[in-house]
Protein backbone atom coordinates (compact mmCIF):
# COMPACT_ATOMS: atom_id res chain seq x y z
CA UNK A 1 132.58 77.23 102.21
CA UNK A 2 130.39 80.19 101.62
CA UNK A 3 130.48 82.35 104.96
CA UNK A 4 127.06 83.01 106.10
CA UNK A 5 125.45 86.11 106.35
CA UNK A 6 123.90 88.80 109.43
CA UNK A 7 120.23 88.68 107.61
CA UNK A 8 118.16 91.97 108.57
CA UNK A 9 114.34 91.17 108.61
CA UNK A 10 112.53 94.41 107.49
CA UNK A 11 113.80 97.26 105.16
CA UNK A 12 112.26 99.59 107.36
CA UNK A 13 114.18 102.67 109.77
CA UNK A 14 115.06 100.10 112.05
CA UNK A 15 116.18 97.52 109.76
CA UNK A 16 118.82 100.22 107.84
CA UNK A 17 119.74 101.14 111.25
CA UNK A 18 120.84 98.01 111.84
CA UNK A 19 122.33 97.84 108.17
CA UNK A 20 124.36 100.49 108.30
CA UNK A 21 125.72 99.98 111.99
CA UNK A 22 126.47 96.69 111.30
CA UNK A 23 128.75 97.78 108.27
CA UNK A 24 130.50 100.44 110.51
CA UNK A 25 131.06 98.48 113.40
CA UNK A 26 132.95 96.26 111.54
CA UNK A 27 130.94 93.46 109.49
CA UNK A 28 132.57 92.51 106.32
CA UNK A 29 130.61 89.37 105.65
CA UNK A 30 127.67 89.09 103.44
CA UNK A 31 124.52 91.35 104.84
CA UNK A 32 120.99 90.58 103.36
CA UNK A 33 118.35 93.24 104.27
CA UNK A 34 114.77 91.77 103.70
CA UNK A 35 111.83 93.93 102.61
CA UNK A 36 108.31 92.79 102.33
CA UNK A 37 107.40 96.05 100.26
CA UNK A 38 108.76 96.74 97.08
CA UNK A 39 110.73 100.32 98.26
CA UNK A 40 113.58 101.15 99.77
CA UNK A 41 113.54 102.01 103.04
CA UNK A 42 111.24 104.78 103.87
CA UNK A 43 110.05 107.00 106.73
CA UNK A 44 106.76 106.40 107.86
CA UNK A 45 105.66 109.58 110.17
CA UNK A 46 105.02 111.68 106.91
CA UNK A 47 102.95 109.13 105.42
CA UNK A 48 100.09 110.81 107.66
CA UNK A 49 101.01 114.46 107.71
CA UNK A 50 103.21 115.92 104.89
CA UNK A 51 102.63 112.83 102.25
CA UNK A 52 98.92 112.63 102.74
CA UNK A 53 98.53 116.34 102.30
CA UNK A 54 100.63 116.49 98.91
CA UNK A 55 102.87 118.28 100.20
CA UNK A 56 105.82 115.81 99.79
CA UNK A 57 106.18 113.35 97.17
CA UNK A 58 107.13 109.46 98.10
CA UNK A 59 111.13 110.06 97.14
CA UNK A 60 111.12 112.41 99.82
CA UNK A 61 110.39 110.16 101.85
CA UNK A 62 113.71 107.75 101.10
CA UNK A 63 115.51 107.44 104.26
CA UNK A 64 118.62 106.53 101.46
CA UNK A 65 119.08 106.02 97.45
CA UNK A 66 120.00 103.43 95.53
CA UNK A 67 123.39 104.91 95.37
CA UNK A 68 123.46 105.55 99.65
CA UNK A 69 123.22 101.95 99.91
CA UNK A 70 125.47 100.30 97.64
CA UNK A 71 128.39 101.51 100.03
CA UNK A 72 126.68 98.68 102.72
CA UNK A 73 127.48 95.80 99.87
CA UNK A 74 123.76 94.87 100.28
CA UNK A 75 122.16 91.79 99.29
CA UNK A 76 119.06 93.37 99.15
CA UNK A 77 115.92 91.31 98.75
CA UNK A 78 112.62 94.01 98.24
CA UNK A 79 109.18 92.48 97.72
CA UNK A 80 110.07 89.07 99.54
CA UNK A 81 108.49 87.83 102.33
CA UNK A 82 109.87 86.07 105.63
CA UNK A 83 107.56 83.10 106.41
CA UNK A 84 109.40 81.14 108.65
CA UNK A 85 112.70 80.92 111.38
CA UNK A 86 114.28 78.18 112.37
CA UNK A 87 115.74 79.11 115.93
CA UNK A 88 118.16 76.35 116.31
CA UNK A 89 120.26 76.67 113.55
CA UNK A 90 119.19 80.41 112.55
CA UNK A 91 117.48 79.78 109.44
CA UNK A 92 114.88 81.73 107.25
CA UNK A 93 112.35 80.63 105.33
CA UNK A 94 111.70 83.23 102.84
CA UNK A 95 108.62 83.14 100.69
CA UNK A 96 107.70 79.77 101.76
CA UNK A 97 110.17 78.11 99.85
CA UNK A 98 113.73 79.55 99.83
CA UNK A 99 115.98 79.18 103.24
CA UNK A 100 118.60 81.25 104.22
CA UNK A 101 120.97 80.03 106.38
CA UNK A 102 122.34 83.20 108.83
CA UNK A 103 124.88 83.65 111.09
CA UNK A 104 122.81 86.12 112.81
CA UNK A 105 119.44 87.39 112.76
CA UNK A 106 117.69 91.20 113.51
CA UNK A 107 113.92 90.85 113.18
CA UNK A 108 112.40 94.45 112.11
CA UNK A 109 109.23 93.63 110.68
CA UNK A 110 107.39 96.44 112.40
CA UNK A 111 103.61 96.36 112.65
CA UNK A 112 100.69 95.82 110.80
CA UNK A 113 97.44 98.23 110.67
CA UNK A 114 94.43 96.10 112.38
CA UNK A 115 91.18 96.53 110.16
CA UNK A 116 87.32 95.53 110.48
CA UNK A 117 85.68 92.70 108.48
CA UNK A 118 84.84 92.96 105.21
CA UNK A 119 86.49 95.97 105.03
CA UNK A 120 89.25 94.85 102.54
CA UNK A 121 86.27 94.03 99.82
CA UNK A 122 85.18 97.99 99.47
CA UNK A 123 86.04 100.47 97.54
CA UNK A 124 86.78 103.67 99.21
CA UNK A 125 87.77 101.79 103.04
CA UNK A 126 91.40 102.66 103.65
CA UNK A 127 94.26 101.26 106.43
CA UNK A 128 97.25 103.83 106.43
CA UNK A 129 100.22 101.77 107.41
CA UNK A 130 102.24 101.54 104.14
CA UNK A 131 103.40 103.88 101.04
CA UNK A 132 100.78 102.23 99.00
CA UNK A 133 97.89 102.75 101.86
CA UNK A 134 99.03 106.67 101.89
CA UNK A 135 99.57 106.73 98.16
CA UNK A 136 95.79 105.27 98.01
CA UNK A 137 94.03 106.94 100.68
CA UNK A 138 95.52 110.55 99.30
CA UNK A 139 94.46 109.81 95.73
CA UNK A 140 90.42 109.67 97.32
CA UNK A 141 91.22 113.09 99.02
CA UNK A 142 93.11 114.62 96.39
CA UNK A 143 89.75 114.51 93.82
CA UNK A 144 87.53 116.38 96.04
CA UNK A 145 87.32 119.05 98.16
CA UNK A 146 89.06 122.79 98.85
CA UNK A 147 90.65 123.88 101.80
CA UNK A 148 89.05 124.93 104.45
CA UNK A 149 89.51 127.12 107.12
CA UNK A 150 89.19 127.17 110.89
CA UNK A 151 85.37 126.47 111.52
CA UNK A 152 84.47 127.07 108.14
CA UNK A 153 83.23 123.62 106.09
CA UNK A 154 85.06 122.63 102.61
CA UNK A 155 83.89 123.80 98.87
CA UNK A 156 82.07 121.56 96.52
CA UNK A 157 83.19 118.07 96.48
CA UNK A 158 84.25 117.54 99.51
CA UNK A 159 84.32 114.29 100.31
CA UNK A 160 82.67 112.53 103.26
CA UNK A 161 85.78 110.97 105.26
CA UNK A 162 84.88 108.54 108.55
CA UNK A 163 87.69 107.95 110.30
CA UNK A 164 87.34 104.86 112.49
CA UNK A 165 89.45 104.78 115.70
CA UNK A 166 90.62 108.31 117.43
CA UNK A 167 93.84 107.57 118.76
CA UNK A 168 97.10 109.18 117.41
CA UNK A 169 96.81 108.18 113.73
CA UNK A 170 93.33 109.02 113.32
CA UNK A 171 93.91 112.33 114.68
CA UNK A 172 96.40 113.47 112.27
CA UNK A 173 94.75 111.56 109.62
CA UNK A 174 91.75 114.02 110.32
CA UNK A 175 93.71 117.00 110.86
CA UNK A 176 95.15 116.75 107.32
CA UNK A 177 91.97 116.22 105.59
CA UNK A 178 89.98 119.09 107.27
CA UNK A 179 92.99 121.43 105.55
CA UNK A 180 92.32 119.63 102.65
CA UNK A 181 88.91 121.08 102.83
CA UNK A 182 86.54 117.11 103.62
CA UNK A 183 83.98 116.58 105.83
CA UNK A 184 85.37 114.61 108.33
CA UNK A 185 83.90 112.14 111.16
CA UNK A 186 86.18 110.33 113.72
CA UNK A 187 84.41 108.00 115.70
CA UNK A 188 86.22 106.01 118.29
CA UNK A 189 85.75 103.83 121.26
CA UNK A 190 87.11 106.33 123.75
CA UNK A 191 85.15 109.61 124.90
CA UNK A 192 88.37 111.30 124.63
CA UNK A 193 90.76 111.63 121.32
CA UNK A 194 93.91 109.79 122.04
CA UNK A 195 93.03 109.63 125.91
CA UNK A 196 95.15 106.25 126.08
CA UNK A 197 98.13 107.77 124.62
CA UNK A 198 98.10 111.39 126.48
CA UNK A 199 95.17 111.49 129.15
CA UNK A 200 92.35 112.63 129.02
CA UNK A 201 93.23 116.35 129.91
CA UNK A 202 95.50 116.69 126.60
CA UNK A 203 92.76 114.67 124.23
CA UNK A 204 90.42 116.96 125.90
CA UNK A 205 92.21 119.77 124.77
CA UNK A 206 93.03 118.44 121.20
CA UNK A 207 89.27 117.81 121.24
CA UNK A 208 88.43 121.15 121.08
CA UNK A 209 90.93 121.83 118.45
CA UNK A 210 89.76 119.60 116.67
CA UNK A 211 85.51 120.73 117.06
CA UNK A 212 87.21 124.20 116.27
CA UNK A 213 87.93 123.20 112.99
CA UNK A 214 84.98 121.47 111.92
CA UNK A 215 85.65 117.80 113.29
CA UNK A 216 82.74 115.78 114.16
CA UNK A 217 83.68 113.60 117.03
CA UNK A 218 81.41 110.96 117.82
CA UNK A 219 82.33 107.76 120.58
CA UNK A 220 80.39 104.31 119.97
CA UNK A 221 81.51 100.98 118.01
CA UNK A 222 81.70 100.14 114.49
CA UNK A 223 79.61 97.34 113.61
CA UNK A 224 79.82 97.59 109.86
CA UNK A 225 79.60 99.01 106.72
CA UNK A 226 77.04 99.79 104.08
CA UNK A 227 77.88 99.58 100.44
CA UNK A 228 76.39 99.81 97.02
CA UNK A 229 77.97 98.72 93.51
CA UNK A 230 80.87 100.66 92.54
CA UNK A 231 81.78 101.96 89.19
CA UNK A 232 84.56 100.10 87.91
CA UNK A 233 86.53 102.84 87.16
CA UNK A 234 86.80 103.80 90.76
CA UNK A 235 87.69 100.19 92.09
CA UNK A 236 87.29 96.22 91.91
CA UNK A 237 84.45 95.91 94.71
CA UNK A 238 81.27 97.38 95.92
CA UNK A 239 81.37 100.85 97.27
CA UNK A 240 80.88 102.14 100.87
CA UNK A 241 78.31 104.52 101.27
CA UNK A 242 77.94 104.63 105.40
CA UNK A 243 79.69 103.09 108.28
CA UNK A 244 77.21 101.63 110.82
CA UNK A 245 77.67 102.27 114.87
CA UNK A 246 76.88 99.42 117.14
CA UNK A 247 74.25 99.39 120.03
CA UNK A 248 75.74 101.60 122.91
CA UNK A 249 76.51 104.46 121.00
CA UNK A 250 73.83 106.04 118.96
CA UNK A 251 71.75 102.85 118.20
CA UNK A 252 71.18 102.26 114.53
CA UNK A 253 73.46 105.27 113.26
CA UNK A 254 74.10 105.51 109.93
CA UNK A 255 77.47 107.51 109.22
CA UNK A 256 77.47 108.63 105.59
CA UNK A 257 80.67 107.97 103.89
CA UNK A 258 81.94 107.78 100.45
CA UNK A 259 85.61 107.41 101.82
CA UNK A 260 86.92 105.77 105.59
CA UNK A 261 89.96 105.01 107.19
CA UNK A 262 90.18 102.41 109.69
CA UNK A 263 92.69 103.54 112.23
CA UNK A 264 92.18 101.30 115.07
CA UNK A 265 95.52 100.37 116.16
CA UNK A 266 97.94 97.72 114.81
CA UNK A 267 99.42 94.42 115.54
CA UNK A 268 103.19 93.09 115.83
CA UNK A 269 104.12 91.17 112.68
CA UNK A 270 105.12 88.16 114.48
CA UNK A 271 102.87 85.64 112.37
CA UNK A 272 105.70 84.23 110.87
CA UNK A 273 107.61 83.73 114.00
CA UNK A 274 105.80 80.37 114.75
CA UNK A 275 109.32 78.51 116.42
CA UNK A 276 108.57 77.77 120.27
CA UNK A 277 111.01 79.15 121.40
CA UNK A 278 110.34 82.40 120.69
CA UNK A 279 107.59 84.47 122.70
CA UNK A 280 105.74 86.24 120.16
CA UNK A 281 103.25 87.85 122.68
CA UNK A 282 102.43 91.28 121.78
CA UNK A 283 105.49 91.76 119.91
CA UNK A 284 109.11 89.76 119.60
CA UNK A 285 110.19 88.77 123.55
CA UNK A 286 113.51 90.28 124.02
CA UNK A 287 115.81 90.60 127.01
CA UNK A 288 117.58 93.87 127.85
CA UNK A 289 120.00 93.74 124.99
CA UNK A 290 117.34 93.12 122.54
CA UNK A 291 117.99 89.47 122.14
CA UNK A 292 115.10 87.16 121.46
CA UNK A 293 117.41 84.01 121.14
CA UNK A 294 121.00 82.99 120.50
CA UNK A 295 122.02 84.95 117.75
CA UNK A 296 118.55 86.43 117.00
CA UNK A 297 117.59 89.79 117.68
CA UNK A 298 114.47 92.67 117.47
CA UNK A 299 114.39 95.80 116.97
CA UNK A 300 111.34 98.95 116.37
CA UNK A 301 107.64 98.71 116.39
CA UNK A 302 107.86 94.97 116.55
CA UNK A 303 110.62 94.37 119.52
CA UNK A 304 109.11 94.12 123.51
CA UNK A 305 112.28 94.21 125.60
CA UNK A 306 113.09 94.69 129.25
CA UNK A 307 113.88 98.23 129.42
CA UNK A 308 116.29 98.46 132.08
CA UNK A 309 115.02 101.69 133.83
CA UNK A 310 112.00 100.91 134.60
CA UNK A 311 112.22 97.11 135.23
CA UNK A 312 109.47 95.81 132.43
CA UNK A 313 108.87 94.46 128.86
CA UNK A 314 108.23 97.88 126.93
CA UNK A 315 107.20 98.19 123.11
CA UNK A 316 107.17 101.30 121.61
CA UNK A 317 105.95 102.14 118.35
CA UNK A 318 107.86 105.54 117.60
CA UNK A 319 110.00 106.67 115.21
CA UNK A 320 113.26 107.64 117.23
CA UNK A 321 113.16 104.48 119.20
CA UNK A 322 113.05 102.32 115.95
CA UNK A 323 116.62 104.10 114.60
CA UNK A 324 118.02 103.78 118.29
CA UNK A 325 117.36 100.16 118.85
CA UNK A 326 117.95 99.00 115.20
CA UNK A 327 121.69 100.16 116.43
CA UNK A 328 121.51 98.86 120.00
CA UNK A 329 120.27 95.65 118.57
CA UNK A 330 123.04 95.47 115.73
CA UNK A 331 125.72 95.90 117.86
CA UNK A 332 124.92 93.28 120.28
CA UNK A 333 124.75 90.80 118.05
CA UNK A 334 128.10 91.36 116.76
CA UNK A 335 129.40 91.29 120.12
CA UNK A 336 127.68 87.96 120.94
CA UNK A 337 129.20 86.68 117.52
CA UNK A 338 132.64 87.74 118.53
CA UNK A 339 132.43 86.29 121.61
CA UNK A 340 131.00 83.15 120.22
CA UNK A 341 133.75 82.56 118.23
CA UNK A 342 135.20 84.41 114.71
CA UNK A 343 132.91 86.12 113.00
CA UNK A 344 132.88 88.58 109.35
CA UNK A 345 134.35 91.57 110.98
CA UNK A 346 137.35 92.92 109.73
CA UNK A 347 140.85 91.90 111.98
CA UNK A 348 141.98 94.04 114.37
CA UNK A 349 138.09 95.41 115.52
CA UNK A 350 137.91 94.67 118.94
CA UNK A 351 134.76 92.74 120.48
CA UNK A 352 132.41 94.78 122.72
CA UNK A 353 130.56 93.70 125.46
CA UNK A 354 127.04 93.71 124.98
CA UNK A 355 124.87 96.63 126.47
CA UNK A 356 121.62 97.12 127.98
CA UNK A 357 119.51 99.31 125.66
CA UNK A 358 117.57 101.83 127.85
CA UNK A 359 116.33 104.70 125.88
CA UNK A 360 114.45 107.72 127.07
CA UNK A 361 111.15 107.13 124.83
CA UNK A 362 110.27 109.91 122.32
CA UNK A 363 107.62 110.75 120.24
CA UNK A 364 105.67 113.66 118.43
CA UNK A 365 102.06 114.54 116.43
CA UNK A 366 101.50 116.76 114.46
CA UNK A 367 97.75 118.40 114.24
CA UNK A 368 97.25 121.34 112.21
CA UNK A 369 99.98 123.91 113.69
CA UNK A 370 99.89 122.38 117.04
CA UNK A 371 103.22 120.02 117.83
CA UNK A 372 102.62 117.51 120.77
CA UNK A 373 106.63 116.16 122.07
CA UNK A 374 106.55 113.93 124.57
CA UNK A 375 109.54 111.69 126.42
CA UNK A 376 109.06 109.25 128.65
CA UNK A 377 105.93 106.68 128.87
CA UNK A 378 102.73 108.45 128.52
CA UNK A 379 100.35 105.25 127.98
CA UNK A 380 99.50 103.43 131.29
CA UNK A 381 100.22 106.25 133.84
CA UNK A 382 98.65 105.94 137.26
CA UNK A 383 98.44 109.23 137.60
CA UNK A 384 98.57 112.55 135.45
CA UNK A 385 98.87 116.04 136.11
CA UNK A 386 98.88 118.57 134.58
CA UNK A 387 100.97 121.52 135.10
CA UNK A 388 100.54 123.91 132.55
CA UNK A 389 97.02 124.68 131.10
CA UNK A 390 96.64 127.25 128.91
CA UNK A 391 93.69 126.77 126.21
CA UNK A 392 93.67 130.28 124.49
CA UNK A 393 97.35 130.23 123.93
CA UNK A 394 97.12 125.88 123.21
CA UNK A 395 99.75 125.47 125.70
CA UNK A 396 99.73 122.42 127.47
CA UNK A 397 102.85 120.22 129.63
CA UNK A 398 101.35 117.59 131.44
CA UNK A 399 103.49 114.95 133.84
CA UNK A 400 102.77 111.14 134.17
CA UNK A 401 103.57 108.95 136.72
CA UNK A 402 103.25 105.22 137.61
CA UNK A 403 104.13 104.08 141.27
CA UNK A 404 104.91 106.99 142.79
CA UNK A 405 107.62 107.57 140.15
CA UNK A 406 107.36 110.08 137.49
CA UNK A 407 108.07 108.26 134.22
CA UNK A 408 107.20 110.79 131.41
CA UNK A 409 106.11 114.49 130.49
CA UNK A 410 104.45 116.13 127.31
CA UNK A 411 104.51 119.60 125.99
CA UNK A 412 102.89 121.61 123.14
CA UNK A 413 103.24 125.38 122.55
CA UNK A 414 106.40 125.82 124.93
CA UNK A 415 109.37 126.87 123.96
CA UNK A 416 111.93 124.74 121.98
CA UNK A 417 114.36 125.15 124.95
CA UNK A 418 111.59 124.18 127.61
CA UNK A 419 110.87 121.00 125.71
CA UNK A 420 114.62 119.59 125.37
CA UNK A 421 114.95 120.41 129.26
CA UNK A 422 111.96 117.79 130.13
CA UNK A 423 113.89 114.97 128.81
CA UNK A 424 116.46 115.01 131.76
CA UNK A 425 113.50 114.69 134.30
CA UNK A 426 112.23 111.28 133.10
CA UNK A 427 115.68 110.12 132.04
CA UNK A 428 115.42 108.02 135.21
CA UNK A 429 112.40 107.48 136.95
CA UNK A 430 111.98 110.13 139.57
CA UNK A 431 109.88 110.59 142.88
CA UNK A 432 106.69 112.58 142.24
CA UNK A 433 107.56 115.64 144.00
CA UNK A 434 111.39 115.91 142.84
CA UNK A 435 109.84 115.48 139.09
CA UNK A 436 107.58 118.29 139.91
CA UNK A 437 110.06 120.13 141.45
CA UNK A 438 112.34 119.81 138.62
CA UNK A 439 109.94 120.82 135.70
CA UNK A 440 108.72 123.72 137.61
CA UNK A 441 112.95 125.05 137.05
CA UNK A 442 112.96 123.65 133.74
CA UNK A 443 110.14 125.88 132.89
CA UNK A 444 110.35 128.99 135.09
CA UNK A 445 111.96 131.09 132.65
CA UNK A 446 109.34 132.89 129.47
């Protein structure tokens, strides 16, 4: 009888995390790594910053080659879909017809950009989740406009860019094209640019960044778009000409646009996860080893676990995370399998005991030459203060708590050293005062 294989769901960083550590720690049966997309595995943080720009091509952006992988003995299935699981007897439905019977399961099948409606029938409306979206949206920015410079408006041909949503994504998204020389609008919900990610002390500063190079920041609702008929040449349906704000904001604005990007957050991809017994609210239910179900485990953008240190179900949608738990998760199901019962690893590889995965959270945007870094949660904070504030020189380290614990910090424009030092004070949750107390010695030095 055919053995059955681990199947990873999602070629993404998590998913070749998984991959490969399931291959080193001692798998030797089949492995099938799914894809939705037609690449290999790719990183995604460029796709906003260097890839958008032009300043990096899409094979830079290969996280491994053709010849990387074929080490891992992959069964690798690109541009197929996973459209159903079968919990009880671990079984994939892949592109609504063929099944895949698995010994074990790692779901990695990340998010998916949230848009407006009717948005998907225009020419010239952009998500930026994907290669493709980046490939597209850059090829709009790429036929118009010079660079400008700080405060100073584009050449000729600029285009006119709305970016819908100011949170993290939209920020960088309009970063890039004000160096690429567009006029750009964000217009977003919030007062403040990414206030629910950092506060509204560092979105007030990266406000004025922003302003300072020729930003238009506006706050109010999208309620639409208008549109007129496109030439063929640039695209199969009509195209947009303004983005229209709701009542509440400026009533009966017109934005004009020949080019948007909806940036309003994304969504789990959990649509295909329809078995009961999985809990597919805001992301893939896990316990603290990243398990879902028997044999079935999440990892990345898509995964909301119990993370151990601070006693809740935590998503994250950052880079570093996805490569950390792709391993946690890999590992633990090979140590449930060997437990279970023999499994494809090679003889003579002793079975671990499954761990807790408890990461200190990580993640980083870049606008213009300003680098934020934060560890720690960030989002949700019941308080935030802010230690270091230092407009003229854009130096900023701010400290969130959330129960009388402090439970992350953020930085930009300190000192490489400074910044690694933070990490140790929200390793663990700390009191208030003893976080404070501790960042103030982490810092005291130039």
């Amino acid at each position: 009888m055919t053995a059955r294989p681990i199947a990873v769901v999602g070629a993404s960083a998590a998913g070749l995390a998984a991959a490969e550590t399931l291959r080193r720690s001692g798998w030797r049966g089949p492995l099938t790594l799914i894809g939705e997309e037609p690449h290999l595995p790719y990183d995604r943080p460029p796709l906003s910053k260097q890839l958008l720009h032009g300043a990096w091509e899409p094979e830079k952006l290969r996280l491994r080659t053709e010849e990387q992988l074929a080490p891992l003995d992959l069964d690798l299935r690109l541009g197929t879909r996973a459209t159903g699981l079968d919990v009880a007897t671990r079984t994939l439905t892949l592109d609504g017809t063929e099944r895949l019977a698995c010994a074990g399961i790692v779901i990695a099948t990340g998010v998916a950009a949230r848009t407006l409606p009717g948005a998907d029938r225009l020419t010239g409306v952009h998500t930026l989740r994907t290669l493709d979206d980046a490939l597209a949206l850059r090829g709009r920015l790429t036929k118009g406009g010079t660079p400008a410079g700080e405060g100073v408006a584009g050449g000729g041909g600029a285009r006119q860019l709305v970016i819908v949503g100011n949170g993290v994504l939209g920020c960088e998204a309009a970063a890039v094209a004000r160096e690429l020389g567009h006029e750009v609008t964000v217009v977003g919900i919030e007062e403040t640019p990414m206030a629910a990610a950092v506060g509204t002390d560092v979105g007030t500063l990266l406000a004025e960044e922003h302003r300072s190079r020729g930003v238009r920041l506006l706050t109010g609702a999208v309620d639409g778009f208008d549109s007129m008929p496109a030439d063929p040449a640039d695209g199969p349906g009509p195209q947009v000409t303004a983005v229209r704000l709701a009542e509440g904001g400026t009533p009966g604005s017109r934005l004009p646009a020949d080019t948007v990007l909806v940036a309003i957050g994304s969504r789990p991809a959990v649509d295909w996860l329809t078995d009961p017994a999985l809990d597919t609210t805001d992301g893939l239910r896990c316990d603290a080893y990243c398990a879902a179900a028997p044999g079935i485990y999440a990892a990345g953008d898509v995964a909301r676990w119990d993370h151990p240190a601070h006693g809740r179900p935590l998503r994250f949608e950052h880079r570093m995370n996805a490569t950390e738990q792709g391993m946690a998760a890999a590992r633990n199901l090979l140590a449930e399998l060997a437990a279970d019962g023999p499994t494809g690893t090679e003889d003579g590889i002793p079975a671990q005991e499954r761990r807790p995965f408890a990461p200190v959270p990580y993640f980083w945007s870049d606008q213009y030459d300003l680098k934020i870094q934060a560890y720690g949660l960030t989002a949700g904070a019941d308080r935030v203060e802010t230690l270091i504030r230092d407009r003229a020189g854009r130096r900023i380290l701010a400290l969130y708590g959330r129960e009388g614990r402090a439970v992350g910090v953020l930085a930009a424009g300190l000192p490489p050293r400074q910044i690694r030092a933070l990490r140790a004070v929200v390793a663990d949750p700390l009191p208030w005062e003893e976080a404070r107390e501790r960042i103030a010695a982490a810092t005291a030095a130039g």
